[in-house]
Protein backbone atom coordinates (compact mmCIF):
# COMPACT_ATOMS: atom_id res chain seq x y z
CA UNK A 1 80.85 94.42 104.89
CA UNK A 2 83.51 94.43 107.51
CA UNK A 3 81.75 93.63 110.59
CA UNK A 4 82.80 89.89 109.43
CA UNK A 5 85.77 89.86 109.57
CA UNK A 6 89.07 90.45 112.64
CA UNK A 7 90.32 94.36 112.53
CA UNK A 8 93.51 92.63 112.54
CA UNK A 9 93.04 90.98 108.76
CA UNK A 10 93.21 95.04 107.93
CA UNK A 11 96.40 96.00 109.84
CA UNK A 12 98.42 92.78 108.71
CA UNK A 13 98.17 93.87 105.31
CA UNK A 14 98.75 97.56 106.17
CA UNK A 15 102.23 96.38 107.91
CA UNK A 16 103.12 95.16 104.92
CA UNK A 17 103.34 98.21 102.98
CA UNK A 18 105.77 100.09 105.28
CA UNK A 19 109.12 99.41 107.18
CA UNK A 20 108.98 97.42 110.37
CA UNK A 21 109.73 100.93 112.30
CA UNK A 22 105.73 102.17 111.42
CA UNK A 23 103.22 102.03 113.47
CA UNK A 24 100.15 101.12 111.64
CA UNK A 25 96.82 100.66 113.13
CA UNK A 26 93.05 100.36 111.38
CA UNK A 27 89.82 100.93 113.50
CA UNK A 28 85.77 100.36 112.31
CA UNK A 29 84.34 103.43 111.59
CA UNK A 30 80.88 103.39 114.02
CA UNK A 31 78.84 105.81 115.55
CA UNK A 32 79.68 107.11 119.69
CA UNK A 33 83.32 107.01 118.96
CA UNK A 34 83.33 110.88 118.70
CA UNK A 35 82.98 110.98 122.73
CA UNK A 36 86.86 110.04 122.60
CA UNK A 37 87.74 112.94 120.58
CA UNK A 38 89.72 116.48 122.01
CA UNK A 39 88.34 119.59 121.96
CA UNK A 40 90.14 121.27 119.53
CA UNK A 41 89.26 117.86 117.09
CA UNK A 42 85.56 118.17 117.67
CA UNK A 43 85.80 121.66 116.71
CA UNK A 44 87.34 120.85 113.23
CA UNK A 45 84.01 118.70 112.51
CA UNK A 46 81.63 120.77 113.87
CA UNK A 47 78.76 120.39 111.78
CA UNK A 48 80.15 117.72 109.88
CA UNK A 49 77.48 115.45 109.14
CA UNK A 50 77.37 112.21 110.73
CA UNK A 51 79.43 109.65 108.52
CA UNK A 52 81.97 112.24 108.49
CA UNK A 53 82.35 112.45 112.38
CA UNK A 54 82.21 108.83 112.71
CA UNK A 55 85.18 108.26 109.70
CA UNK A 56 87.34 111.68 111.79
CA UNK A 57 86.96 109.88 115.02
CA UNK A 58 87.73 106.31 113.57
CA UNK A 59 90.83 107.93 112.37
CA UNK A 60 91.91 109.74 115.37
CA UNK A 61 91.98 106.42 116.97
CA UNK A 62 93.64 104.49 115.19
CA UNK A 63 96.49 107.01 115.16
CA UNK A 64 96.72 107.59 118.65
CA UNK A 65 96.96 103.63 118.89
CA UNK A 66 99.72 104.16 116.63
CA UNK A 67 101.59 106.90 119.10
CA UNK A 68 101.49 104.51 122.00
CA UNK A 69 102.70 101.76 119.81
CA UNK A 70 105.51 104.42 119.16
CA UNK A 71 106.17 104.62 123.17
CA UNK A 72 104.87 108.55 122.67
CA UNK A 73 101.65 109.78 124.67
CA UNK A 74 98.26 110.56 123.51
CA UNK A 75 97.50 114.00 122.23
CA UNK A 76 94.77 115.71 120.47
CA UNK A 77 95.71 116.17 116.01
CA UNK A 78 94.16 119.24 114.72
CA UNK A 79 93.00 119.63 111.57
CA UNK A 80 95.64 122.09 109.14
CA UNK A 81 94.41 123.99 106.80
CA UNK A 82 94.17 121.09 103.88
CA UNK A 83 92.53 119.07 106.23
CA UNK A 84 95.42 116.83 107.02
CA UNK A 85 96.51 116.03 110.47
CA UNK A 86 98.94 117.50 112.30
CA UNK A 87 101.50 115.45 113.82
CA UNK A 88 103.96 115.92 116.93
CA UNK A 89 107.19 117.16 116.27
CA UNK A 90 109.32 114.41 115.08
CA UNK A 91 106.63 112.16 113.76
CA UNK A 92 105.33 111.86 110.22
CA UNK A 93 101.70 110.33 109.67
CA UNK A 94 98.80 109.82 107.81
CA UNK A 95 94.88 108.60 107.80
CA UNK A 96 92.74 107.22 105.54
CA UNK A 97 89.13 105.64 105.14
CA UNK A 98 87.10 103.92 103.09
CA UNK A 99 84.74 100.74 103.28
CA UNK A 100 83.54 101.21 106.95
CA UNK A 101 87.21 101.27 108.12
CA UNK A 102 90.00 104.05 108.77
CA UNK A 103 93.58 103.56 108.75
CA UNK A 104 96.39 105.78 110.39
CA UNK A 105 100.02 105.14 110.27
CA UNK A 106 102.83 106.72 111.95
CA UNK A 107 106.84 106.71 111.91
CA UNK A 108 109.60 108.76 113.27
CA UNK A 109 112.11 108.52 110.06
CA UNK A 110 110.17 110.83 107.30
CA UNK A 111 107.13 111.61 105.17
CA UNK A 112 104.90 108.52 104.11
CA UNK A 113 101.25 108.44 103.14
CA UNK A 114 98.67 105.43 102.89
CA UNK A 115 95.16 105.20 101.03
CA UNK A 116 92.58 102.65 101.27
CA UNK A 117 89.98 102.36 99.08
CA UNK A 118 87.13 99.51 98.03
CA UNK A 119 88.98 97.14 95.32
CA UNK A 120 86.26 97.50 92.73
CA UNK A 121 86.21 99.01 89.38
CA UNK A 122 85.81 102.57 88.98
CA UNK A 123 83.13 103.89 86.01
CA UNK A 124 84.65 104.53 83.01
CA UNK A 125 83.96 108.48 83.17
CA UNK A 126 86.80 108.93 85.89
CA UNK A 127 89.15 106.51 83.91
CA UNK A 128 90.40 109.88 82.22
CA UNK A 129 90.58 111.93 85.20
CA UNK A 130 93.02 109.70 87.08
CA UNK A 131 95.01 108.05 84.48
CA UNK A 132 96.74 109.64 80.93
CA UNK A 133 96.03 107.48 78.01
CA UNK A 134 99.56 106.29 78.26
CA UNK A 135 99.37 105.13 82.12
CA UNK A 136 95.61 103.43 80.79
CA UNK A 137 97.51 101.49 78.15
CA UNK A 138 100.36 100.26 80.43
CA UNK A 139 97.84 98.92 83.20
CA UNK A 140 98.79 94.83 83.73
CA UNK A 141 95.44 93.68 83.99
CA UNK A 142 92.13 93.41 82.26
CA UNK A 143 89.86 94.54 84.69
CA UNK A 144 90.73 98.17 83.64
CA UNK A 145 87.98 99.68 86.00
CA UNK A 146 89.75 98.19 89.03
CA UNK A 147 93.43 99.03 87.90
CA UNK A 148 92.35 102.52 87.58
CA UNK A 149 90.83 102.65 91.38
CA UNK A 150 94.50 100.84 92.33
CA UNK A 151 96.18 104.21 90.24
CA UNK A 152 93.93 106.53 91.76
CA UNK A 153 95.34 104.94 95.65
CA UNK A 154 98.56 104.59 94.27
CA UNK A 155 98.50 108.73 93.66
CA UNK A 156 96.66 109.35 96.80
CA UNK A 157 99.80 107.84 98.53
CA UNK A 158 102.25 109.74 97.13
CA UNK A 159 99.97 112.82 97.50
CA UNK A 160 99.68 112.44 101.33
CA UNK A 161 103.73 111.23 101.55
CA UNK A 162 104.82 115.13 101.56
CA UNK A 163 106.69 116.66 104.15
CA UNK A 164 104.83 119.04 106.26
CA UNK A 165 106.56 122.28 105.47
CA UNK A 166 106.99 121.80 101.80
CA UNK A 167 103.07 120.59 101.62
CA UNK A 168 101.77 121.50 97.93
CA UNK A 169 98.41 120.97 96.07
CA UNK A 170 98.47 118.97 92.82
CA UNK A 171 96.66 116.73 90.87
CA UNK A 172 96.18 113.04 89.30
CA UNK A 173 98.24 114.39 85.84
CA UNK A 174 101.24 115.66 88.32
CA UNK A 175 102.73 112.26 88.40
CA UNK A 176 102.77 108.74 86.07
CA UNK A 177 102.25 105.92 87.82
CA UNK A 178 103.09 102.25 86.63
CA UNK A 179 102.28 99.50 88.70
CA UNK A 180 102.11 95.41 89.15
CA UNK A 181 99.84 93.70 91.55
CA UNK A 182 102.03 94.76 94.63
CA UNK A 183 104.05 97.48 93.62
CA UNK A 184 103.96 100.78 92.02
CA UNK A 185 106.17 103.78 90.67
CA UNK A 186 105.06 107.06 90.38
CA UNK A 187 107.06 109.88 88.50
CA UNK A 188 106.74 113.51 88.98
CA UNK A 189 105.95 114.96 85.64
CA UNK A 190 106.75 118.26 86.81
CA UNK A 191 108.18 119.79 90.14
CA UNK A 192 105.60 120.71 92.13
CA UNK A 193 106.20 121.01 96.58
CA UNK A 194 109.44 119.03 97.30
CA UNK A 195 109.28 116.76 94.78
CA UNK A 196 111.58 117.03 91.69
CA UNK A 197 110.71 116.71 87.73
CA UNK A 198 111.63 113.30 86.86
CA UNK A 199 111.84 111.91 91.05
CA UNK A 200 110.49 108.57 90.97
CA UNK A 201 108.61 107.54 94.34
CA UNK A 202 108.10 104.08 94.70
CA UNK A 203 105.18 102.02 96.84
CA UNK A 204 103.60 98.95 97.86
CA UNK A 205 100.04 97.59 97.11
CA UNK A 206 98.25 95.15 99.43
CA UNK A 207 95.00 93.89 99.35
CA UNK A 208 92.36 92.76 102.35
CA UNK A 209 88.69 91.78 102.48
CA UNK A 210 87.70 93.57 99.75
CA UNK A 211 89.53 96.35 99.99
CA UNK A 212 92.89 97.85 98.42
CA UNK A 213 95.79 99.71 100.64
CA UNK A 214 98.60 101.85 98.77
CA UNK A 215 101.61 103.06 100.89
CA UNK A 216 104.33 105.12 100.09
CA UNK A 217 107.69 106.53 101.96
CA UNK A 218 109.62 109.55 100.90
């Protein structure tokens, strides 16, 4: 699906989710791009099979594009213990992947997350999962399948927009999110890592070949 079509359709809509300071960058997740991985990365995906390697490494690219678009040097990003990256002193980040491409984006002035996932409707089983019966009955539109997947990236931004010491694990019902087609709130339901009952975190929606990016800032 995305061979088609210029990386650079991808990043343009990823810049517009974040402050003009960020340092976005989006790569095609392909096989032999593990060869430019370091050694402590392989040895987080050891064993991995091989879509996984090939989304890790796509990732690890496109953030270390992302540090030299930041004037900062190359350098390997472990895995932590929740499988996020970890960053260099001073810099907050965050990867994502979905549809044959992987996103990272980077910035020097606190916490932000991104998600990317294929804009298409989800089954109505996970409707419930994601989204209260409230949050289901304020969606705007009446594809509700495809709202829901635009929740679910919406919360997976927020999720991944958590600062690295106060890093907590917490799920879909933490937060309400209400959104329009390129904007979304999300409030904490309950206090849970550094976030505060009632804090309201606020991100952008943007949309690209077929795909759907959320981004957040905190």
């Amino acid at each position: 699906m995305t061979a088609a079509f210029p990386i650079s359709a991808v990043e343009a809509a990823l810049a517009s989710l974040f402050p003009p300071d960020v340092a976005v960058a989006a790569e095609r997740v392909q096989a032999g791009q593990e060869g430019g991985l370091w050694p402590v990365e392989q040895a987080a995906i050891n064993g991995a099979v091989a879509s996984r390697r090939a989304e890790f490494a796509a990732g690890r690219l496109a953030a270390r594009r992302c540090l030299l678009a930041l004037g900062r040097p190359p350098v390997a990003l472990p895995m932590g213990q929740d499988r996020a990256a970890i960053w260099p002193d001073g810099l907050y980040g965050t990867i994502s992947h979905a549809g044959g491409i992987a996103v990272a984006v980077i910035g020097e002035t606190g916490p932000l997350g991104v998600d990317i996932e294929e804009d298409a409707a989800l089954e109505p089983a996970l409707w419930p999962v994601i989204c209260s019966p409230e949050e289901l009955s304020a969606l705007p539109g009446a594809d509700t399948g495809r709202w829901v997947r635009r929740a679910f990236a919406g919360k997976e931004a927020v999720f991944k927009a958590q600062h690295p010491t106060r890093r907590a694990m917490f799920g879909f019902d933490a937060v309400d999110i209400r959104l329009t087609e390129t904007d979304f709130t999300a409030r904490f339901r309950l206090a849970v890592g550094g976030f505060a009952e009632g804090q309201e975190v606020h991100g952008r929606l943007a949309y690209s070949r077929g795909l759907t990016l959320a981004g957040a800032v905190t």
